[in-house]
C-alpha atoms as a PDB file:
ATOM      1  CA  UNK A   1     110.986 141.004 114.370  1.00  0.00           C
ATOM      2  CA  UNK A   2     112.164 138.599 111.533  1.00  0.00           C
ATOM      3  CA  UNK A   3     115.018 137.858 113.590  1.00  0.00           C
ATOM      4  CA  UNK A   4     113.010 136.775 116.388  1.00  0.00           C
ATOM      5  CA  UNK A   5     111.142 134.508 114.555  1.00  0.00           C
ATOM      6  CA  UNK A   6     113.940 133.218 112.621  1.00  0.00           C
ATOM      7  CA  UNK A   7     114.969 132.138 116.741  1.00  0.00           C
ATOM      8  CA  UNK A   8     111.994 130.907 118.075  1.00  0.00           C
ATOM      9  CA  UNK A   9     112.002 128.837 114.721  1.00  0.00           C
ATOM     10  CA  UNK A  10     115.538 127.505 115.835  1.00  0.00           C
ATOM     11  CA  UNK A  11     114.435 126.682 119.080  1.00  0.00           C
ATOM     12  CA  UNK A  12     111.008 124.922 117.476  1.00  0.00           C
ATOM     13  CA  UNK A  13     113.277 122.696 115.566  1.00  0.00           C
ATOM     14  CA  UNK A  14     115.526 121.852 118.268  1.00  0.00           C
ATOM     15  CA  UNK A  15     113.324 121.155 120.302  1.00  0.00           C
ATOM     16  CA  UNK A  16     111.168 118.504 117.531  1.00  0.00           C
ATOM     17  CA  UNK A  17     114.599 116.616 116.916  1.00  0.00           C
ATOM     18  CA  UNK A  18     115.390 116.340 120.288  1.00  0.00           C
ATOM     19  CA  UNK A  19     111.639 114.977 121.128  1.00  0.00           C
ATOM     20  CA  UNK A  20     112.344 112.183 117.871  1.00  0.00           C
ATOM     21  CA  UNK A  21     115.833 111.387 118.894  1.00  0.00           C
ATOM     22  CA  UNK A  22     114.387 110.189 122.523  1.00  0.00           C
ATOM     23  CA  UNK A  23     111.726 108.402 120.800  1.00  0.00           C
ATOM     24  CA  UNK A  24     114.329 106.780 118.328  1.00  0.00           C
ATOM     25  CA  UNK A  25     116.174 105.887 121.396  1.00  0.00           C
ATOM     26  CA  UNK A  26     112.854 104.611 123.470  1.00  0.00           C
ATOM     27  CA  UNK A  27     112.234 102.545 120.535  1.00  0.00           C
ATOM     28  CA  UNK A  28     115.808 100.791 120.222  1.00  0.00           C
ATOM     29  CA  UNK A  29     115.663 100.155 123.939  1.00  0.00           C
ATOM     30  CA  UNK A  30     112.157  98.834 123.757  1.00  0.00           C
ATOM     31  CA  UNK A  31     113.040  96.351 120.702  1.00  0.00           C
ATOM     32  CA  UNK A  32     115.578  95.153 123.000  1.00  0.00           C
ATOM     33  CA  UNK A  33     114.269  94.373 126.503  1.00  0.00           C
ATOM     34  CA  UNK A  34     109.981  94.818 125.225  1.00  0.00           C
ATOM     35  CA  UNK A  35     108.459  98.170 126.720  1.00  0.00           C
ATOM     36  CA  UNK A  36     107.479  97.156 129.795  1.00  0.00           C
ATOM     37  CA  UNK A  37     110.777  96.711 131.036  1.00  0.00           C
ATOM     38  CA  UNK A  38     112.183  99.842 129.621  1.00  0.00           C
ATOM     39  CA  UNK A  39     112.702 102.827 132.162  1.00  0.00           C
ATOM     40  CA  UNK A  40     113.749 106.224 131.707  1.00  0.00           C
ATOM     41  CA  UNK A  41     116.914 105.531 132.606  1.00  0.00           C
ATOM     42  CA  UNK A  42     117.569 103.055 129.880  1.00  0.00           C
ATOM     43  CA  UNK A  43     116.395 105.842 127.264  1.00  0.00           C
ATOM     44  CA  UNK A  44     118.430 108.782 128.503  1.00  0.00           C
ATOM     45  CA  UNK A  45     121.552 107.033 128.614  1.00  0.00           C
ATOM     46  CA  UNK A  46     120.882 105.762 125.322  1.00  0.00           C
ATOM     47  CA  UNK A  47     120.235 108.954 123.742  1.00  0.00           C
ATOM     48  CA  UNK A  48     122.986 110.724 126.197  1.00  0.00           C
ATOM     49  CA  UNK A  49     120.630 113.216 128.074  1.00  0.00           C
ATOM     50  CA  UNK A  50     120.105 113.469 131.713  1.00  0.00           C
ATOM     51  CA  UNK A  51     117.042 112.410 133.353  1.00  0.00           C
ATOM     52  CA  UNK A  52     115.794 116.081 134.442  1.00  0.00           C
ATOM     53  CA  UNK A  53     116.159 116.677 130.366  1.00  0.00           C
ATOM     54  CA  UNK A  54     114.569 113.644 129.396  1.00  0.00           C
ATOM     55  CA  UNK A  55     111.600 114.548 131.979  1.00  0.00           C
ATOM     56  CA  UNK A  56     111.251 118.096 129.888  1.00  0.00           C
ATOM     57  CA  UNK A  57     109.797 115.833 126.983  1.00  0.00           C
ATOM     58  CA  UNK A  58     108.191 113.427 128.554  1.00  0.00           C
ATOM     59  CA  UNK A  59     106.708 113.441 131.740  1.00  0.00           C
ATOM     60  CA  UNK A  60     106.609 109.741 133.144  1.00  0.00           C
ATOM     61  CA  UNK A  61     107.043 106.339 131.427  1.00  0.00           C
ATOM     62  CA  UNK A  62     103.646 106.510 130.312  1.00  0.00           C
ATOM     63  CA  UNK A  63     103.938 110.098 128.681  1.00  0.00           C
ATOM     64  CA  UNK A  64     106.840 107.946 126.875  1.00  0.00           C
ATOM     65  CA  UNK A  65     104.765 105.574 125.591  1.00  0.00           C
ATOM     66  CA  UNK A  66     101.968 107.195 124.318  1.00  0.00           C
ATOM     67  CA  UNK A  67     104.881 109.212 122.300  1.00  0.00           C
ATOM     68  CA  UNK A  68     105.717 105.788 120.771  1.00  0.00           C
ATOM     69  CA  UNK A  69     101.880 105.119 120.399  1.00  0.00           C
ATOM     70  CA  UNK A  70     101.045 108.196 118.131  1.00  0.00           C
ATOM     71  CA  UNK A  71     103.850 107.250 115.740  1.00  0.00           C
ATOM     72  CA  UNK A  72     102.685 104.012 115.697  1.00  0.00           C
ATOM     73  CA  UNK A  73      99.148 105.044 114.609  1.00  0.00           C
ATOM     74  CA  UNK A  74     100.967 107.782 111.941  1.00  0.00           C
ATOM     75  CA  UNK A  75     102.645 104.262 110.187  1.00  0.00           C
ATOM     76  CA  UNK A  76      99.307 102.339 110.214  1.00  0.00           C
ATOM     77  CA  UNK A  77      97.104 105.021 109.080  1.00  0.00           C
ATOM     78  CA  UNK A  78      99.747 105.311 106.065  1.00  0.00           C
ATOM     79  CA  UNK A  79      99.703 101.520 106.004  1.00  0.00           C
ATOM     80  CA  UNK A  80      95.986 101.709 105.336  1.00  0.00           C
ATOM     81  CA  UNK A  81      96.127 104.451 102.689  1.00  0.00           C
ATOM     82  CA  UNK A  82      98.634 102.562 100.542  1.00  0.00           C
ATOM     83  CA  UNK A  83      95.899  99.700 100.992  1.00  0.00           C
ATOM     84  CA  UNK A  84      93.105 101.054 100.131  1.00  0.00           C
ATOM     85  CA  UNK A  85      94.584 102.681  97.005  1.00  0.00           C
ATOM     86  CA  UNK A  86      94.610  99.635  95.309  1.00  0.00           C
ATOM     87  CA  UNK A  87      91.277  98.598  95.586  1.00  0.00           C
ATOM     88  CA  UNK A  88      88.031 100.394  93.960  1.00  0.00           C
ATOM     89  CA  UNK A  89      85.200  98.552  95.784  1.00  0.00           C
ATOM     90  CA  UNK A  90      84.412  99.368  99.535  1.00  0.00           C
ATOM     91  CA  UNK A  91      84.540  95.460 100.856  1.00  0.00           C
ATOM     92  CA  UNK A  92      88.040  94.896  99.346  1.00  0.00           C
ATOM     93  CA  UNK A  93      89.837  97.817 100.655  1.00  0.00           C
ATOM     94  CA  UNK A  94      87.913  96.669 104.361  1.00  0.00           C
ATOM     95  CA  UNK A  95      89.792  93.676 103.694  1.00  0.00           C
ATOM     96  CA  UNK A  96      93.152  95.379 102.807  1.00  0.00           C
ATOM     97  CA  UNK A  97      93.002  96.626 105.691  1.00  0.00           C
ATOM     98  CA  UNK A  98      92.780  93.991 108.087  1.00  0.00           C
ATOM     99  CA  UNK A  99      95.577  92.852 106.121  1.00  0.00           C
ATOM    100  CA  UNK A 100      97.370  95.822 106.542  1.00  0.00           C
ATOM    101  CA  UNK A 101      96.924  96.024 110.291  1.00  0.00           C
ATOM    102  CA  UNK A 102      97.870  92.116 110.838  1.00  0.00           C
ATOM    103  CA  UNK A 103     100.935  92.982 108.648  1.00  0.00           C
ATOM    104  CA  UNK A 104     101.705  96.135 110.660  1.00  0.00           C
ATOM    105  CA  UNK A 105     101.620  93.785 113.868  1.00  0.00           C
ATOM    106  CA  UNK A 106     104.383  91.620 112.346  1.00  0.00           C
ATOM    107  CA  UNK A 107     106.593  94.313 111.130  1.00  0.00           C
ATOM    108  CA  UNK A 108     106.707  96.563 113.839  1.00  0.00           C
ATOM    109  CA  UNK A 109     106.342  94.595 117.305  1.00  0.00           C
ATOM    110  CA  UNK A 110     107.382  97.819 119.029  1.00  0.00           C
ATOM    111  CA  UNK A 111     104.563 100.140 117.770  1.00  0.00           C
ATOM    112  CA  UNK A 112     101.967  96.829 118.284  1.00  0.00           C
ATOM    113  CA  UNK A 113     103.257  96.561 122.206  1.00  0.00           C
ATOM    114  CA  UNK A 114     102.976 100.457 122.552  1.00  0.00           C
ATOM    115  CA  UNK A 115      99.058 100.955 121.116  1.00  0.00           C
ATOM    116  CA  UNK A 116      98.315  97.664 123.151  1.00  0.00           C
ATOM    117  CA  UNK A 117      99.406  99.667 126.234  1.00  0.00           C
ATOM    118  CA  UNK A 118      98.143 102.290 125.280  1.00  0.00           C
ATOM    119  CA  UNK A 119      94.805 100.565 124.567  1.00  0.00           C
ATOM    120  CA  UNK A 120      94.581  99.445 128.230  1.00  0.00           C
ATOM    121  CA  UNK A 121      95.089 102.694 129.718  1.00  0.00           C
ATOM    122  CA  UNK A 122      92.267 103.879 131.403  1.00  0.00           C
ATOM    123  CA  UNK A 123      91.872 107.134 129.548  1.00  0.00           C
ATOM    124  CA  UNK A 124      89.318 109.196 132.077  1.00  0.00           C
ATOM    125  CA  UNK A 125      90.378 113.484 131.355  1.00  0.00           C
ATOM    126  CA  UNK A 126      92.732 114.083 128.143  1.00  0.00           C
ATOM    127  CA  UNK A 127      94.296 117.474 127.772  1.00  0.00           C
ATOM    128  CA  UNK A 128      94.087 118.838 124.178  1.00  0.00           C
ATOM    129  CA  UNK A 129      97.857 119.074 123.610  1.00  0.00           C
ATOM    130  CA  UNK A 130      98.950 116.279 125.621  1.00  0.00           C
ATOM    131  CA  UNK A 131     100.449 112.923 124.009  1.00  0.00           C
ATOM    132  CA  UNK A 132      97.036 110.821 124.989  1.00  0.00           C
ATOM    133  CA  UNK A 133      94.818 113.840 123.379  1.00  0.00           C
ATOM    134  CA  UNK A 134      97.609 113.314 120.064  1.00  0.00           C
ATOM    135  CA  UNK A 135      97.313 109.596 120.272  1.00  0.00           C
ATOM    136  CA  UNK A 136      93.311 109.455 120.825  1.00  0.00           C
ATOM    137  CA  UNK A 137      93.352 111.978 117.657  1.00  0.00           C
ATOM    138  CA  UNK A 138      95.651 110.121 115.594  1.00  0.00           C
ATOM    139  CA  UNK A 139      93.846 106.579 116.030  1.00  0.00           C
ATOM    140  CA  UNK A 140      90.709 108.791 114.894  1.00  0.00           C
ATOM    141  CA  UNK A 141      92.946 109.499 111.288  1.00  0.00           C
ATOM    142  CA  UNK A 142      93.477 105.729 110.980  1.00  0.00           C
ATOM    143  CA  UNK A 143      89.299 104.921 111.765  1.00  0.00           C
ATOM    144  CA  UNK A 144      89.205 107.541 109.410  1.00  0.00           C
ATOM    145  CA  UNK A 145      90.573 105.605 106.400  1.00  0.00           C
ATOM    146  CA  UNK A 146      88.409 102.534 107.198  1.00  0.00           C
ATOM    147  CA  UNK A 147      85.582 104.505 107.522  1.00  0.00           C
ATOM    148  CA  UNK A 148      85.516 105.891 104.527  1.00  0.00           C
ATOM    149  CA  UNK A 149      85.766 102.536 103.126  1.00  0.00           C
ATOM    150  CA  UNK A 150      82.706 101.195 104.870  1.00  0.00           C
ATOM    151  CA  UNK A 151      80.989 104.210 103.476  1.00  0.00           C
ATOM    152  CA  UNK A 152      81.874 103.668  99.587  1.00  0.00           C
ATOM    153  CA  UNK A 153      81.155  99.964  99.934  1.00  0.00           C
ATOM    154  CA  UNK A 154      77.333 100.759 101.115  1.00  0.00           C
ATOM    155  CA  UNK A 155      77.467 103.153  97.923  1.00  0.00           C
ATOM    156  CA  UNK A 156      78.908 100.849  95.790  1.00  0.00           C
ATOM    157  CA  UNK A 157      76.629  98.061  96.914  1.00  0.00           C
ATOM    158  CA  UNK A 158      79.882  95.411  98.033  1.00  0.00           C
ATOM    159  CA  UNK A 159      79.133  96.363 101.622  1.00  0.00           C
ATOM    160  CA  UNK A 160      75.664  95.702 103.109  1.00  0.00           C
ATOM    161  CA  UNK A 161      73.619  99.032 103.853  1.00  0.00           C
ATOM    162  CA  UNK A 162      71.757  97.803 106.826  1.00  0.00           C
ATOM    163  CA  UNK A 163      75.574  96.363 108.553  1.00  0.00           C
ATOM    164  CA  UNK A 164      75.034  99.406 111.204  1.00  0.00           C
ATOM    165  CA  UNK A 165      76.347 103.022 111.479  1.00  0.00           C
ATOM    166  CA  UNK A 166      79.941 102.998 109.237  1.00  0.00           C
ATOM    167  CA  UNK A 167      81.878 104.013 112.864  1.00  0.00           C
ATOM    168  CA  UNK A 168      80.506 101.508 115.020  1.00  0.00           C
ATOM    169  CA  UNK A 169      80.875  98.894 112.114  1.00  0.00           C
ATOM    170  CA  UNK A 170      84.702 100.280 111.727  1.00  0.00           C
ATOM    171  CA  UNK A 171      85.175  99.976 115.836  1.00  0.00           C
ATOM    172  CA  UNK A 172      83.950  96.442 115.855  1.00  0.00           C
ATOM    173  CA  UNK A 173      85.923  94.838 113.126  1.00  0.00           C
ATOM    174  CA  UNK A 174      89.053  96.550 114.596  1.00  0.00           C
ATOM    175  CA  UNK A 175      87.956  94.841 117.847  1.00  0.00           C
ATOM    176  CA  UNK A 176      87.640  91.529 116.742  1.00  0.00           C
ATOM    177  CA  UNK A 177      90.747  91.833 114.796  1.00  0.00           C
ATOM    178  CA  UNK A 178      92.981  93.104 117.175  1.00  0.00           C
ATOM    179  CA  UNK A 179      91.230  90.636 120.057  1.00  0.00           C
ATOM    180  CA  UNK A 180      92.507  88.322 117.509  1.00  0.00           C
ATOM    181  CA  UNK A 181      96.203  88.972 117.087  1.00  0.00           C
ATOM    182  CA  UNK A 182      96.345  89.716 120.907  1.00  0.00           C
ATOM    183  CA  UNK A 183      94.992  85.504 121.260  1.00  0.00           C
ATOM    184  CA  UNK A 184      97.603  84.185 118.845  1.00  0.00           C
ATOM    185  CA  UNK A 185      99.987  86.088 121.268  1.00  0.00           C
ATOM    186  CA  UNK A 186      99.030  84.981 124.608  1.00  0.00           C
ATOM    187  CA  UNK A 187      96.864  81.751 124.004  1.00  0.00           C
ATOM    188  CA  UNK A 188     100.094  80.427 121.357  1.00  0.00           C
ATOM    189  CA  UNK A 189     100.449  77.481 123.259  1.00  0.00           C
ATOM    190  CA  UNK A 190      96.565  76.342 123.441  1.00  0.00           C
ATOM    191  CA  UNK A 191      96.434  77.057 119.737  1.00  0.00           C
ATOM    192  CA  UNK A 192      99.874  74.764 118.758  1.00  0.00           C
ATOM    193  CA  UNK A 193      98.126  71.969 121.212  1.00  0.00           C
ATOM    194  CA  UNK A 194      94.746  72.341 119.075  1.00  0.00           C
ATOM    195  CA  UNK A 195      96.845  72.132 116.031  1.00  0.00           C
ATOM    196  CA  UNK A 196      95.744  75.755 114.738  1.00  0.00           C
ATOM    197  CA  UNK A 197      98.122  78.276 113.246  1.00  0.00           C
ATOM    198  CA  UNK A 198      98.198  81.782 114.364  1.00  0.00           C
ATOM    199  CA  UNK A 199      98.196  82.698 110.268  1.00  0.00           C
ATOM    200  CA  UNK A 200      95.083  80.456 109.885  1.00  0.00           C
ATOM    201  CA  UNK A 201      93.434  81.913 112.635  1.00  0.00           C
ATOM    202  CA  UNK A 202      93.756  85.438 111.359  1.00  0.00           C
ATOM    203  CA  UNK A 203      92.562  84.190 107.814  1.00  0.00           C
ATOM    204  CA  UNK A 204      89.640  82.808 109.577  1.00  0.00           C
ATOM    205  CA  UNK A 205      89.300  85.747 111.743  1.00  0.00           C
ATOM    206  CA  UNK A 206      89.205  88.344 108.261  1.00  0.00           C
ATOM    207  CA  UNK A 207      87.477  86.091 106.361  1.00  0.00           C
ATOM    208  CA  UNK A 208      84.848  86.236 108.914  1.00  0.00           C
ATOM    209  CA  UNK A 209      84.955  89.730 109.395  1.00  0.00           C
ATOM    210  CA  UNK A 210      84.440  90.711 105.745  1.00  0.00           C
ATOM    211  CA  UNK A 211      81.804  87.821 104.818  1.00  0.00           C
ATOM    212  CA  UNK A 212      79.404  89.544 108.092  1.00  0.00           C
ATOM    213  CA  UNK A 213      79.227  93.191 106.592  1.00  0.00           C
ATOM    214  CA  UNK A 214      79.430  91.820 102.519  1.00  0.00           C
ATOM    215  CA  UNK A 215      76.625  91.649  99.931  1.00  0.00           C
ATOM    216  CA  UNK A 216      78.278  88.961  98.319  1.00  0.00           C
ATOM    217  CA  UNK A 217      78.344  91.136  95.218  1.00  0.00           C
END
């Protein structure tokens, strides 16, 4: 029995480095050429496995993606735990992070092009242990953190108590954020011709968030 264990343990572990090793792959090619022009092609011959092997992981492009997506939301969810712990009041670590997530977007275009697809995709039937199940489950672990947050600043009194239901108040500053950083990316040219920076209008864009849900305290 132990040694049959010890084997399906083998083949567990094979089987998770083989999974990160196309993702590490998908992720170089995708750096390289953007995801939407990255096929499955592209990713097999980069991590030297055939197509038929690479399908055994991932079922389509999109089954790629959404690989890409959950460890994407792993890095900011950690992102906004090393924020938050250094800040006691609820309001400031709200603001750390919106910093955290416009910093996120800076540092690791690929993961900010995969949860932007990802956030598009019309998600209708999710199966519990598929990759849009793991990456609807892990963007509930980053809401998570800010939610929390939300919740001590209405204790702590930094954070008014009547600013709605902590959830819907995290879901709505994410979405005016992230409808934010998406503008500075595809309206950069009406911006530069009204003279505003894409840094200034994410200052604006926090600075407004925060001020709307703070007591001022």
């Amino acid at each position: 029995m132990r040694r049959v264990n010890y084997l399906a343990e083998r083949r567990q572990e094979e089987k998770e480095r083989r999974r990160t090793e196309i993702l590490d792959a998908a992720e170089t090619v995708a750096a390289e050429i953007g995801i939407d022009a990255l096929t499955m092609e592209q990713v097999a011959r980069k991590v030297r496995l055939s197509r038929a092997l690479l399908y055994v992981y991932f079922q389509d492009k999109a089954d790629l993606q959404f690989g890409l997506c959950n460890r994407a939301l792993d890095v900011l969810r950690q992102r906004f735990v090393d924020a938050v712990a250094q800040h006691r009041a609820g309001i400031a670590q709200v603001e750390a992070c919106g910093r955290a997530y416009i910093a996120f977007v800076r540092d690791f275009p690929v993961y900010a092009e995969a949860l932007a697809a990802f956030q598009a995709h019309p998600v209708v039937q999710v199966a519990a242990d598929g990759n849009v199940g793991a990456c609807l489950l892990a963007g509930d672990r980053v809401h998570a953190v800010l939610i929390a947050s939300i919740e001590l600043g209405m204790r702590d009194g930094s954070i008014r108590a009547d600013a709605g239901p902590p959830q819907l108040v995290s879901f709505t500053l994410w979405g005016f954020l992230h409808g934010v950083i998406q503008l500075t990316t595809s309206k950069a040219a009406q911006l530069a011709h009204n003279g505003i920076s894409a840094q200034a209008l994410l200052e604006q864009a926090l600075l407004q968030g925060v001020r709307s849900i703070a007591t001022g305290r």
